[in-house]
N, C-alpha and C. Protein backbone atom coordinates (compact mmCIF):
# COMPACT_ATOMS: atom_id res chain seq x y z
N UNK A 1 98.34 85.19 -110.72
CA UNK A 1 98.04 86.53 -110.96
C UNK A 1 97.25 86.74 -112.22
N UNK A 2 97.19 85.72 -112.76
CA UNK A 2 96.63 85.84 -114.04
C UNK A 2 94.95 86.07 -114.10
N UNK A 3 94.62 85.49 -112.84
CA UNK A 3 93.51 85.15 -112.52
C UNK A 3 92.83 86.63 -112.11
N UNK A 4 93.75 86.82 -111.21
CA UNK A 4 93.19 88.34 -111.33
C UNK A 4 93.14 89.42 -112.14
N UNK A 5 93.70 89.23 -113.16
CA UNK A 5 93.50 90.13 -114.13
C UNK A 5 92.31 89.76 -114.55
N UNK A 6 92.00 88.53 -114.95
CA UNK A 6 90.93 88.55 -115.40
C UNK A 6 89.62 88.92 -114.83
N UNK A 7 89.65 89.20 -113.55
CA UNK A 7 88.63 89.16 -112.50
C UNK A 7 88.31 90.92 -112.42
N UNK A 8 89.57 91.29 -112.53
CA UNK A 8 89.88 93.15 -112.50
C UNK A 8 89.39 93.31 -114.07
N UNK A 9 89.58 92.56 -115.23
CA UNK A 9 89.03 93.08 -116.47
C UNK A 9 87.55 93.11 -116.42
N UNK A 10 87.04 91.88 -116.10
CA UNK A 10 85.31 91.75 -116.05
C UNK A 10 84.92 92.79 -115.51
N UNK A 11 85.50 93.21 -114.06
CA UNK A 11 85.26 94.05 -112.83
C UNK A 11 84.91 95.74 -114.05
N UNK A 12 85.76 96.09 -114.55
CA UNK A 12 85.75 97.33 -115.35
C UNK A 12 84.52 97.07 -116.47
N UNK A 13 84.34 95.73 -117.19
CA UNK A 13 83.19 96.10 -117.95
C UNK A 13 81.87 96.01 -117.77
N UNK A 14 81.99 95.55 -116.56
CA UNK A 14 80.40 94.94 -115.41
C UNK A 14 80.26 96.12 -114.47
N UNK A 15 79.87 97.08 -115.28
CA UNK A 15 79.54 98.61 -114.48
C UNK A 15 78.55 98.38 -114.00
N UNK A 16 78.14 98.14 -112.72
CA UNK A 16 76.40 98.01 -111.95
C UNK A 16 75.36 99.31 -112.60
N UNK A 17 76.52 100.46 -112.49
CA UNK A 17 75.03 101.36 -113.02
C UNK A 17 74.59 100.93 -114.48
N UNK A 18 75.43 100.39 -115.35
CA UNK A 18 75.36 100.20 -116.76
C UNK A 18 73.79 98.85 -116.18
N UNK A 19 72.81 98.89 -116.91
CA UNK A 19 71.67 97.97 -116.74
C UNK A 19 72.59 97.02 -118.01
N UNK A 20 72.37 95.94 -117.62
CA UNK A 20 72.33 94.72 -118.54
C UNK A 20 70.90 93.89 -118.99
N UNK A 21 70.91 92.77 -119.76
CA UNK A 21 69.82 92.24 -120.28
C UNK A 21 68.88 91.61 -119.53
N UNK A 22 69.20 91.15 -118.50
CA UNK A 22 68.19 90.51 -117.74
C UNK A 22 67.82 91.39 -116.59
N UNK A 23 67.95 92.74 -116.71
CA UNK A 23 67.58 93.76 -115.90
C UNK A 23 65.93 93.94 -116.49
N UNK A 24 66.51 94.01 -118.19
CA UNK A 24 65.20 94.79 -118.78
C UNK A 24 64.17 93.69 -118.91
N UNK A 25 64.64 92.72 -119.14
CA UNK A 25 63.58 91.44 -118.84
C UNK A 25 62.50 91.30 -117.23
N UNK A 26 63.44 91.57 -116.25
CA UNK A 26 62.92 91.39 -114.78
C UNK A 26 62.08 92.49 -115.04
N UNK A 27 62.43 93.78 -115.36
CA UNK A 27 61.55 95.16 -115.40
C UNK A 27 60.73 94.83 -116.60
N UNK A 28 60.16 94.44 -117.44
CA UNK A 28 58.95 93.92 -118.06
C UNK A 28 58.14 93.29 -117.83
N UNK A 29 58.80 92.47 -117.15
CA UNK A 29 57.64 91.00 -116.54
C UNK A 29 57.21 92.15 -115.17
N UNK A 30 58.00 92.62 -114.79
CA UNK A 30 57.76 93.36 -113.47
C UNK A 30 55.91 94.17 -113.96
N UNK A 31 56.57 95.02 -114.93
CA UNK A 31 55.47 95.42 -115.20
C UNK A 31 54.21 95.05 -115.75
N UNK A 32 54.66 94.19 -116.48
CA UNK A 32 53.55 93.46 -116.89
C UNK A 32 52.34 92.62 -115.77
N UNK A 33 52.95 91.78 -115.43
CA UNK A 33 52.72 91.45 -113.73
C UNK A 33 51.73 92.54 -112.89
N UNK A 34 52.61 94.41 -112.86
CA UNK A 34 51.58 94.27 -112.11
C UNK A 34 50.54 95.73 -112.96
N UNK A 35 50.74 95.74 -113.96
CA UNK A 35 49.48 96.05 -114.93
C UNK A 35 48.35 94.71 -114.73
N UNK A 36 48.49 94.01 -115.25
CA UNK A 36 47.53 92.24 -115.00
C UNK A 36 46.79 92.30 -113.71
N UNK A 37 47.82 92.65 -112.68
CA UNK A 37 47.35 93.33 -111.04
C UNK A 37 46.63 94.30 -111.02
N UNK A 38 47.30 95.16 -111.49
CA UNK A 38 46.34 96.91 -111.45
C UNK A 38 45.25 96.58 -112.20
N UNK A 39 44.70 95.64 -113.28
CA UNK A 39 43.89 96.51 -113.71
C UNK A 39 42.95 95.12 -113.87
N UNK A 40 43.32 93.60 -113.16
CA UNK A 40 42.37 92.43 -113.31
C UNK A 40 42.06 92.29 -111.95
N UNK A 41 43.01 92.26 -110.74
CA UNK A 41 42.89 91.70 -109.37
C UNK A 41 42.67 92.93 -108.58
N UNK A 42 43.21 93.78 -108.50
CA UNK A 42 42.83 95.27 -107.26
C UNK A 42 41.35 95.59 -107.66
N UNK A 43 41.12 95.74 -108.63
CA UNK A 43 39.95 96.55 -109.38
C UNK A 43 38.50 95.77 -108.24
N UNK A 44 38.73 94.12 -108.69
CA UNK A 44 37.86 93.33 -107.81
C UNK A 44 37.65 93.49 -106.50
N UNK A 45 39.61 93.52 -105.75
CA UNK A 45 39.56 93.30 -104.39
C UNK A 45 39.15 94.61 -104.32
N UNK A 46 39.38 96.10 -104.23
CA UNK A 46 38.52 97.33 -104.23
C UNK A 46 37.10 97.11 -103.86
N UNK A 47 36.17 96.55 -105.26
CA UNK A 47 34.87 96.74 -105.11
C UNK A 47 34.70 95.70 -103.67
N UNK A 48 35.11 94.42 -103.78
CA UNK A 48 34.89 93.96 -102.59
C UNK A 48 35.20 94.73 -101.36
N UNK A 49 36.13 95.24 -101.19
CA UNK A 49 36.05 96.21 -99.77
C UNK A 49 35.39 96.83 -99.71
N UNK A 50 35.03 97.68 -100.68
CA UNK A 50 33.95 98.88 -100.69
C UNK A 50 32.86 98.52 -100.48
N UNK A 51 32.60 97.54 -101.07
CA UNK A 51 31.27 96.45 -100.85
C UNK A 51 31.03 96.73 -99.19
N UNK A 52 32.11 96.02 -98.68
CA UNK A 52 31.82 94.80 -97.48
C UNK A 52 32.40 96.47 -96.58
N UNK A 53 32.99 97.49 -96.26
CA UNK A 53 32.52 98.63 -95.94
C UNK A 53 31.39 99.31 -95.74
N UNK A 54 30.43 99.21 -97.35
CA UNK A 54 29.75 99.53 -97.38
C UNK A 54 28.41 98.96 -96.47
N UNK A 55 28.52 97.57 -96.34
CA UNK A 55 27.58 96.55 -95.45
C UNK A 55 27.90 97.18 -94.20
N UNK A 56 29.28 97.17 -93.75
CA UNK A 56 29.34 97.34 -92.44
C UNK A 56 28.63 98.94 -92.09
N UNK A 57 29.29 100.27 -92.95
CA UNK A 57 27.89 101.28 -92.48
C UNK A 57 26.88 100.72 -92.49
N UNK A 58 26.42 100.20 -93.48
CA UNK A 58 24.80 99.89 -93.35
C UNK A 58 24.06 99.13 -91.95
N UNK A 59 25.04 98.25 -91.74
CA UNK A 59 24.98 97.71 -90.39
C UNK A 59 25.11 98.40 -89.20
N UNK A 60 26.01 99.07 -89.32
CA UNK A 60 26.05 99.99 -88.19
C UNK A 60 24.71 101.08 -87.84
N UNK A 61 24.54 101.25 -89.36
CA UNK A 61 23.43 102.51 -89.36
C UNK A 61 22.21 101.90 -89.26
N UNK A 62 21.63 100.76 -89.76
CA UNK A 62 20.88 100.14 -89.03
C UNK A 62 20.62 99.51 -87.36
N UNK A 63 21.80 99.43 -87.03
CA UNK A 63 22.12 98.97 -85.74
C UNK A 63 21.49 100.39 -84.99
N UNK A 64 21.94 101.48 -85.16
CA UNK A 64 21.87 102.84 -84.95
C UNK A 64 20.42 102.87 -84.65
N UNK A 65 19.86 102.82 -85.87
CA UNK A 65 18.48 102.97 -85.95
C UNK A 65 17.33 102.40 -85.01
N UNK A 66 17.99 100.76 -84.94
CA UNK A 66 17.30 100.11 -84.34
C UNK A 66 17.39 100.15 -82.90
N UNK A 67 18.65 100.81 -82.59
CA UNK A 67 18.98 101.50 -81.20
C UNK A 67 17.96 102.47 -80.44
N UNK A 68 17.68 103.18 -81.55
CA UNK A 68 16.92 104.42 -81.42
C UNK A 68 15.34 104.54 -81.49
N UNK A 69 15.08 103.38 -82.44
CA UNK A 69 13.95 102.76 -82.02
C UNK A 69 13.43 102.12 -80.90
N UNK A 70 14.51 101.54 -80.44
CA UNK A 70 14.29 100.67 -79.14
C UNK A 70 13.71 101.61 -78.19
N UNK A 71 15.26 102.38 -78.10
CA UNK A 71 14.91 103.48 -76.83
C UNK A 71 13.90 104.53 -77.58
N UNK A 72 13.01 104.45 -78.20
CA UNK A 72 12.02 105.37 -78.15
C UNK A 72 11.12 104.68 -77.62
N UNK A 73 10.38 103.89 -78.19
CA UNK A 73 9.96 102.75 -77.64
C UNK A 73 10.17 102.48 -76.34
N UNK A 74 11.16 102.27 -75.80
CA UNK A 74 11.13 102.26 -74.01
C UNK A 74 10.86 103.49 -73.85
N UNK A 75 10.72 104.53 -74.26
CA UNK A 75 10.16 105.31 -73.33
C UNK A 75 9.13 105.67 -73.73
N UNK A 76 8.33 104.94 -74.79
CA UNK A 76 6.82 105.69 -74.39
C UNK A 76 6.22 104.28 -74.22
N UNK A 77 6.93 102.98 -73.97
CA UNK A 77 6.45 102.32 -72.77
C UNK A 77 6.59 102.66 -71.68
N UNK A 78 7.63 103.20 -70.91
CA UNK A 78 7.50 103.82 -69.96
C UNK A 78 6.45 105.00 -69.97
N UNK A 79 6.33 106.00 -70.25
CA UNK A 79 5.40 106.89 -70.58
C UNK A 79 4.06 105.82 -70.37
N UNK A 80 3.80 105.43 -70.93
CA UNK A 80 2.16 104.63 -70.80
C UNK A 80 2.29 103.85 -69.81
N UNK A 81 3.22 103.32 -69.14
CA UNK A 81 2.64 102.83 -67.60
C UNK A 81 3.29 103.86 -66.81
N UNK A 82 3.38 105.05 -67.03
CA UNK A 82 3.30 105.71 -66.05
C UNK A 82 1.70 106.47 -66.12
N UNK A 83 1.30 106.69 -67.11
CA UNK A 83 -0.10 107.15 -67.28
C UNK A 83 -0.96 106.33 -67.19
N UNK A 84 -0.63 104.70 -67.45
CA UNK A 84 -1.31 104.00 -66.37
C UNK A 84 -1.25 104.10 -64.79
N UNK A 85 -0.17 103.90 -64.61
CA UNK A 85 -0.09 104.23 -62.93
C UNK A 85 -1.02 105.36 -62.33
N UNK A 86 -0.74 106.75 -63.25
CA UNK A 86 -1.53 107.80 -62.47
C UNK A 86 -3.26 107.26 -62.54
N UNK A 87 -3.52 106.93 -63.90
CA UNK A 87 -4.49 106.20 -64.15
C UNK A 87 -5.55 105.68 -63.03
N UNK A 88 -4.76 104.30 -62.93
CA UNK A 88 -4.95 103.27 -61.61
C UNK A 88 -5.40 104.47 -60.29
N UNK A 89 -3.93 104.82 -60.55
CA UNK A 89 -4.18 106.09 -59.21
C UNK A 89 -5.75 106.90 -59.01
N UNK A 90 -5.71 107.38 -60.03
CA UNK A 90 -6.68 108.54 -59.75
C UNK A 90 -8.53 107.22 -59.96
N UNK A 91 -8.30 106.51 -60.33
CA UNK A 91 -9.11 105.13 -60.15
C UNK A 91 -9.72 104.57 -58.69
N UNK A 92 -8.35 104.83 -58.42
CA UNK A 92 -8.23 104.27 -56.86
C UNK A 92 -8.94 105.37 -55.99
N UNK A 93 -8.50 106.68 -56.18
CA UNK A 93 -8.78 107.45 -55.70
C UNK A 93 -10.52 108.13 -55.93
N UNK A 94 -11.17 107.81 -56.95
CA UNK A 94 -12.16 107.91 -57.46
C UNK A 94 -13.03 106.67 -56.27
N UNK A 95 -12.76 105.81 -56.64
CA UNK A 95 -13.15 104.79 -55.89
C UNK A 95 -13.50 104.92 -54.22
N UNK A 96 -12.26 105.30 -53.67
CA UNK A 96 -12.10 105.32 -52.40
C UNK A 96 -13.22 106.93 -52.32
N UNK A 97 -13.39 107.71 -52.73
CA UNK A 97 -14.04 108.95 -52.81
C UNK A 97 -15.60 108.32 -52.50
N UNK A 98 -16.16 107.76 -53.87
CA UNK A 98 -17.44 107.17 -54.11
C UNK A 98 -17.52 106.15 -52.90
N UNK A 99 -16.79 105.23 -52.14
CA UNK A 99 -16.65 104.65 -51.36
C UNK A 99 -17.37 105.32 -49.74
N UNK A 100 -16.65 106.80 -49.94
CA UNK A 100 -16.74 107.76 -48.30
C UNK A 100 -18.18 108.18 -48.75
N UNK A 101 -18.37 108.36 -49.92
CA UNK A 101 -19.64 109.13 -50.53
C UNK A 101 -21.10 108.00 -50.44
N UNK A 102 -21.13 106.92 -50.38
CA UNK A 102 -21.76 105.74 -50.37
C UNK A 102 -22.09 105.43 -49.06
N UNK A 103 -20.83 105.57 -47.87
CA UNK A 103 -20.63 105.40 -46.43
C UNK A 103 -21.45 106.49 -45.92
N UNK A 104 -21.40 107.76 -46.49
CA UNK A 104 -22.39 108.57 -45.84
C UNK A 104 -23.70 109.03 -46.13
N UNK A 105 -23.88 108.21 -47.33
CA UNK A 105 -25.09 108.54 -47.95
C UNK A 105 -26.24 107.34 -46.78
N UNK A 106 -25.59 106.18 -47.09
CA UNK A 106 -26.37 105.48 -46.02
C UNK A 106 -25.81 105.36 -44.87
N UNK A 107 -25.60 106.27 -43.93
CA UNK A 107 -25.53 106.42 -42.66
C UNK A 107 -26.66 107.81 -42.52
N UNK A 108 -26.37 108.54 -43.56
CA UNK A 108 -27.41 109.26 -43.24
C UNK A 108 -28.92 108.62 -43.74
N UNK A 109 -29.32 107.79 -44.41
CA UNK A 109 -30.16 107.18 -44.84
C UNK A 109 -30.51 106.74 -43.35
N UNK A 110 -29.54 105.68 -42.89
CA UNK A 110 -30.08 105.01 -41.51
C UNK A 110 -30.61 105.64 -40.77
N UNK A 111 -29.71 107.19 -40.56
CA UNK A 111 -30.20 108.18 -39.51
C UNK A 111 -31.77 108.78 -39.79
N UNK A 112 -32.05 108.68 -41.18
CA UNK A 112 -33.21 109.55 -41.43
C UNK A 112 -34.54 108.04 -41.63
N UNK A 113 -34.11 106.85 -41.43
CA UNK A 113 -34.91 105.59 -41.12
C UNK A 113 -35.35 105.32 -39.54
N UNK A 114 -34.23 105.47 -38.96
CA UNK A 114 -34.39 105.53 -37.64
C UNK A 114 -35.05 106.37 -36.79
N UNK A 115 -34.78 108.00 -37.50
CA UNK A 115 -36.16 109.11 -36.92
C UNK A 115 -37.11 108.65 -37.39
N UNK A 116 -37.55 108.28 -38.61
CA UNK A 116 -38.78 107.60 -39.17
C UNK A 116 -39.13 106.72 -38.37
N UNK A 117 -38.67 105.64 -38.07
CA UNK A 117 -39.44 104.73 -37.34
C UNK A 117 -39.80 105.26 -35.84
N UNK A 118 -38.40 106.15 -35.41
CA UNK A 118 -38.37 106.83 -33.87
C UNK A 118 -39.74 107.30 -33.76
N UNK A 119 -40.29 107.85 -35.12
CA UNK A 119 -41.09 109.10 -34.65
C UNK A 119 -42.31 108.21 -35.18
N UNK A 120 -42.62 107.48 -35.92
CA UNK A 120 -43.67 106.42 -35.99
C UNK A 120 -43.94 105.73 -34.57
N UNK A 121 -43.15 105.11 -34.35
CA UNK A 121 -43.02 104.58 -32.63
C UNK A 121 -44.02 105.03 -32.00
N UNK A 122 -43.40 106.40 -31.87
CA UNK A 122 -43.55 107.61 -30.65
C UNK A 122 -44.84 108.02 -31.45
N UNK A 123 -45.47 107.98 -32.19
CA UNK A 123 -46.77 108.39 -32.51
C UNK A 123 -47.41 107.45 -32.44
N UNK A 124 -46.92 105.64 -32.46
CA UNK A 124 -48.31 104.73 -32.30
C UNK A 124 -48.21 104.63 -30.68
N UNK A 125 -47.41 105.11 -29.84
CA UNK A 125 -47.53 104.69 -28.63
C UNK A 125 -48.36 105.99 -27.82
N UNK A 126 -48.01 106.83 -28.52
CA UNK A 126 -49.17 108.10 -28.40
C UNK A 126 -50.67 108.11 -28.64
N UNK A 127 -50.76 107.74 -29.51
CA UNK A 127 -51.72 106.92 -30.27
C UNK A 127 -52.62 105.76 -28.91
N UNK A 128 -51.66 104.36 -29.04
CA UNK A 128 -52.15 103.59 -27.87
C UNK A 128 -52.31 104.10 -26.39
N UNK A 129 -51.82 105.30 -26.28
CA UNK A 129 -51.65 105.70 -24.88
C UNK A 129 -53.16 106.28 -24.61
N UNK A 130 -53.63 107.49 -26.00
CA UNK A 130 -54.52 107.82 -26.40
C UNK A 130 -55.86 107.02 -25.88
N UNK A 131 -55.77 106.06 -27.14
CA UNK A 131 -56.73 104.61 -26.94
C UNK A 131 -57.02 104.32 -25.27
N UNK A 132 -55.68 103.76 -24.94
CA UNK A 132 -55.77 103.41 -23.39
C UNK A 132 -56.55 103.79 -22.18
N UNK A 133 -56.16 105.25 -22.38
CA UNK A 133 -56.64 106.43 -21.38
C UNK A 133 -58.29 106.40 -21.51
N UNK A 134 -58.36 106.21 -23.22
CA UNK A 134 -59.62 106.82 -22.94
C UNK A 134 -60.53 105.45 -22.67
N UNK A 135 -60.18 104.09 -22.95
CA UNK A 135 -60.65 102.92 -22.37
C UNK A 135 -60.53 102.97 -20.80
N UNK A 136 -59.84 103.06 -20.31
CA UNK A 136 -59.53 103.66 -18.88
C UNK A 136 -60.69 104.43 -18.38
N UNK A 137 -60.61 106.12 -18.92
CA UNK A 137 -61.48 106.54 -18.94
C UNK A 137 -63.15 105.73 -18.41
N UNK A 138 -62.77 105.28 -19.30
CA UNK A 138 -64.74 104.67 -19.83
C UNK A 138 -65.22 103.64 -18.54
N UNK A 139 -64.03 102.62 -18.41
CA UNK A 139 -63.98 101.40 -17.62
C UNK A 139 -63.91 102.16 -16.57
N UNK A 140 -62.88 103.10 -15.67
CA UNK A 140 -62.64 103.49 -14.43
C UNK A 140 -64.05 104.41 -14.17
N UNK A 141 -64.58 105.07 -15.26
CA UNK A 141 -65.95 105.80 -14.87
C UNK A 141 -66.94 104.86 -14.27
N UNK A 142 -66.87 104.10 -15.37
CA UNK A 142 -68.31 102.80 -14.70
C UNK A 142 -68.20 102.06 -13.61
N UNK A 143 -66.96 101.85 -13.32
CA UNK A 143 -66.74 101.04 -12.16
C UNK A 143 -66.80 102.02 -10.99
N UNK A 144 -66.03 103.18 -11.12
CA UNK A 144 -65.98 104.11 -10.00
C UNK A 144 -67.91 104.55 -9.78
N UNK A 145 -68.51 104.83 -10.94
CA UNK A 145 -69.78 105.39 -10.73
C UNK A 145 -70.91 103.90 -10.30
N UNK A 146 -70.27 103.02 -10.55
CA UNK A 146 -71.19 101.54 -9.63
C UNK A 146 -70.58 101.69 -8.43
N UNK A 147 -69.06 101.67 -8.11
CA UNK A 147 -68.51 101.54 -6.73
C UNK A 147 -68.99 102.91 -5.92
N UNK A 148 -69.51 103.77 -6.20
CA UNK A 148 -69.79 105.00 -5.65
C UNK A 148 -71.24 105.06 -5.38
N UNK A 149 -72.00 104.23 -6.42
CA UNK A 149 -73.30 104.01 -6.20
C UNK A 149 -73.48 102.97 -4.86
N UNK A 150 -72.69 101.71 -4.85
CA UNK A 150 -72.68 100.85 -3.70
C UNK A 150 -72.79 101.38 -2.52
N UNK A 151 -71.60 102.40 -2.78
CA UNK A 151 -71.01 102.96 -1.30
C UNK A 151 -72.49 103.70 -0.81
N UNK A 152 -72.87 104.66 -1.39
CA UNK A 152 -73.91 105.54 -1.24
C UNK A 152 -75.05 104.93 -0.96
N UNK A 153 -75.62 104.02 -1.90
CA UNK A 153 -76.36 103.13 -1.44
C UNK A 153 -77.33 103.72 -2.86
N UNK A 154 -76.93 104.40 -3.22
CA UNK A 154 -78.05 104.74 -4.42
C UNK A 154 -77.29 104.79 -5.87
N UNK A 155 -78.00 105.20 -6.73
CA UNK A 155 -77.46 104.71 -8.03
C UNK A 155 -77.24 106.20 -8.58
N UNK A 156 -75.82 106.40 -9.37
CA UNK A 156 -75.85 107.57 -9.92
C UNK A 156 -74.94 107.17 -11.18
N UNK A 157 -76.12 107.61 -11.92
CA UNK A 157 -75.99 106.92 -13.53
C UNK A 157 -76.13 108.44 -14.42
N UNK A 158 -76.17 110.04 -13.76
CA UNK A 158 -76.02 110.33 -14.61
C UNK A 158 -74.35 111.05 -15.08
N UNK A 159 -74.73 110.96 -16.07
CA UNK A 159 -73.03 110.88 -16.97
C UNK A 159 -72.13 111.73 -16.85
N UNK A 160 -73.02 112.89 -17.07
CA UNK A 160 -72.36 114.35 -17.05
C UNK A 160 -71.44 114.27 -16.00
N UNK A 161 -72.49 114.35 -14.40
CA UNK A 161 -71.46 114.10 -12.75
C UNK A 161 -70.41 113.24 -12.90
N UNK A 162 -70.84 111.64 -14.01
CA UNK A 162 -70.34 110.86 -13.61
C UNK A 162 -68.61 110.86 -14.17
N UNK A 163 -68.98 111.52 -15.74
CA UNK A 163 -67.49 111.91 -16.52
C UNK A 163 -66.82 113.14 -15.82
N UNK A 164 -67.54 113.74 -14.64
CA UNK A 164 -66.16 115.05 -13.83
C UNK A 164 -65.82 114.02 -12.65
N UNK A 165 -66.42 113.20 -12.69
CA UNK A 165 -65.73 112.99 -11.37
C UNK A 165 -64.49 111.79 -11.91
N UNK A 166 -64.67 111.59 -12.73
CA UNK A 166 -63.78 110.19 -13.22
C UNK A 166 -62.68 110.98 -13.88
N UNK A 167 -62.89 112.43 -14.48
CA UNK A 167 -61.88 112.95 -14.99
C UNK A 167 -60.94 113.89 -14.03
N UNK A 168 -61.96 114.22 -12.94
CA UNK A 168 -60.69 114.87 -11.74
C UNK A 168 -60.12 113.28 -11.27
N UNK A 169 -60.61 112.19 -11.05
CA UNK A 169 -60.08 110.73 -10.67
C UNK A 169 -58.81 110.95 -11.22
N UNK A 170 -58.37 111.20 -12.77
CA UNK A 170 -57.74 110.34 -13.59
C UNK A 170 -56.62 111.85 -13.30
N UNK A 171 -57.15 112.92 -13.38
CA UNK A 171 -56.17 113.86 -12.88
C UNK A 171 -55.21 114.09 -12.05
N UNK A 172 -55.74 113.35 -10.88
CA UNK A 172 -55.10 113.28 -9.91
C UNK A 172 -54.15 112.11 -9.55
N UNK A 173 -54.72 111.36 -10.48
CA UNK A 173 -53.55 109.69 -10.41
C UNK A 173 -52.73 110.76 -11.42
N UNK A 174 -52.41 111.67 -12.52
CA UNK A 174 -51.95 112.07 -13.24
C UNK A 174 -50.68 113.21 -12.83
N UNK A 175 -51.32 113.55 -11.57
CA UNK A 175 -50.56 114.45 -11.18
C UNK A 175 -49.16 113.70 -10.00
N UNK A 176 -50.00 112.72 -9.62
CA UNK A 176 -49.24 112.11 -8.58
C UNK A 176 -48.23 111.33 -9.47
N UNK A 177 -48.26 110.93 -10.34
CA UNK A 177 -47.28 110.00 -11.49
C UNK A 177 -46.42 111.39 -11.66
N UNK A 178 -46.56 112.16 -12.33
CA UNK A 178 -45.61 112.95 -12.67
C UNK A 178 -45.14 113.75 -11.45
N UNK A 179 -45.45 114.04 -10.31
CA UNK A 179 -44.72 114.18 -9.32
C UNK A 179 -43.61 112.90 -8.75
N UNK A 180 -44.13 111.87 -9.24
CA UNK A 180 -43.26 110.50 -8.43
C UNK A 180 -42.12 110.99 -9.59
N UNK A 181 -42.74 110.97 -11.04
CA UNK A 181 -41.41 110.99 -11.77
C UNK A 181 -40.36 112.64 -11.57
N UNK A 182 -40.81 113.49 -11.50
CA UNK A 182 -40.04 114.16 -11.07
C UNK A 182 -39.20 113.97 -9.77
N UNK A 183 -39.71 113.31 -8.56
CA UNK A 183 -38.82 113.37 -7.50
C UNK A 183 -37.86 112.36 -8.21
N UNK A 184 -38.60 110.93 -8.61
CA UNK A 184 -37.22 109.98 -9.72
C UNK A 184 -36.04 110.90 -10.13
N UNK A 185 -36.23 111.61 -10.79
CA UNK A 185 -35.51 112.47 -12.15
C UNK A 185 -34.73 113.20 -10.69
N UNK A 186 -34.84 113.73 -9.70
CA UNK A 186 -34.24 114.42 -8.95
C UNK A 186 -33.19 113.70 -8.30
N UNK A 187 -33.40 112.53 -7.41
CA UNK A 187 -32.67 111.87 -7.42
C UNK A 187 -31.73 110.86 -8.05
N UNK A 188 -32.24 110.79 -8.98
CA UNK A 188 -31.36 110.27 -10.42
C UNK A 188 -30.11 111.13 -10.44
């Protein structure tokens, strides 16, 4: 029992709220410790966060930027091949225009070559028909006015008689042709 007395005496002068000596020691170093902290090590790690915060807006806001650049950029690449496209388009369409415009310039060219020559033709064969007739003329007179002289037995050389009678001749082969061609044309 003795033992406990002594254990019950300590017990009464070892008041926990009462601080003892190695309280105020732990609470010095405590503080000291973290003054040394507060005001050598946070101060650093701080600026470093703030720092490396600060990078990351910057990064971001560059990222941002370059976002926004991009997509501007895509779209006035887009924008310019689409104004190429219409471009091309209206190119194409220009083209194909001058194309129909070219197609009818010489078709009508051909058409207005072809009356040209049509009507050249038709005037040298008018022309030779001309010639012909009147070689005809000349040859069918002389021969008809010798073959008429034979027949008769006498000679009739003058011209005047000799060009009516070769020209009612040629009249009448003239009339009979264009009657054959009309009955043609009828039965056609």
């Amino acid at each position: 029992m003795a033992h406990v007395d002594v254990v019950a005496a300590a017990e009464k002068t070892n008041n926990f709220l009462v601080p003892n000596g190695t309280f105020f020691v732990e609470l010095i170093a405590f503080a000291i410790i973290f003054f040394i902290l507060a005001k050598y090590v946070v101060p650093p790690i701080n600026r470093a966060m703030t720092a490396r915060q600060d990078a990351i807006r910057q990064e971001f806001a560059e990222a941002d930027e370059a976002k926004k650049n991009a997509s501007e950029a895509e779209a006035e690449f887009k924008a310019q091949i689409a104004d190429a496209r219409k471009e091309a388009a209206r190119i194409r369409e220009e083209a194909h225009e001058q194309g129909k415009q070219i197609i009818e310039e010489a078709k009508q060219q051909a058409q207005a070559d072809q009356q040209r020559i049509k009507d050249q033709a038709q005037a040298q064969i008018a022309a030779e028909r001309q010639q012909a007739l009147t070689s005809l003329r000349a040859e069918v007179g002389s021969l008809a006015t010798s073959l008429a002289g034979r027949i008769v037995g006498e000679s009739l050389e003058d011209d005047d008689r000799s060009a009516r009678v070769v020209d009612r001749f040629l009249a009448d082969l003239e009339s009979l042709e264009s009657s054959k061609q009309a009955h043609d044309g009828v039965t056609a």
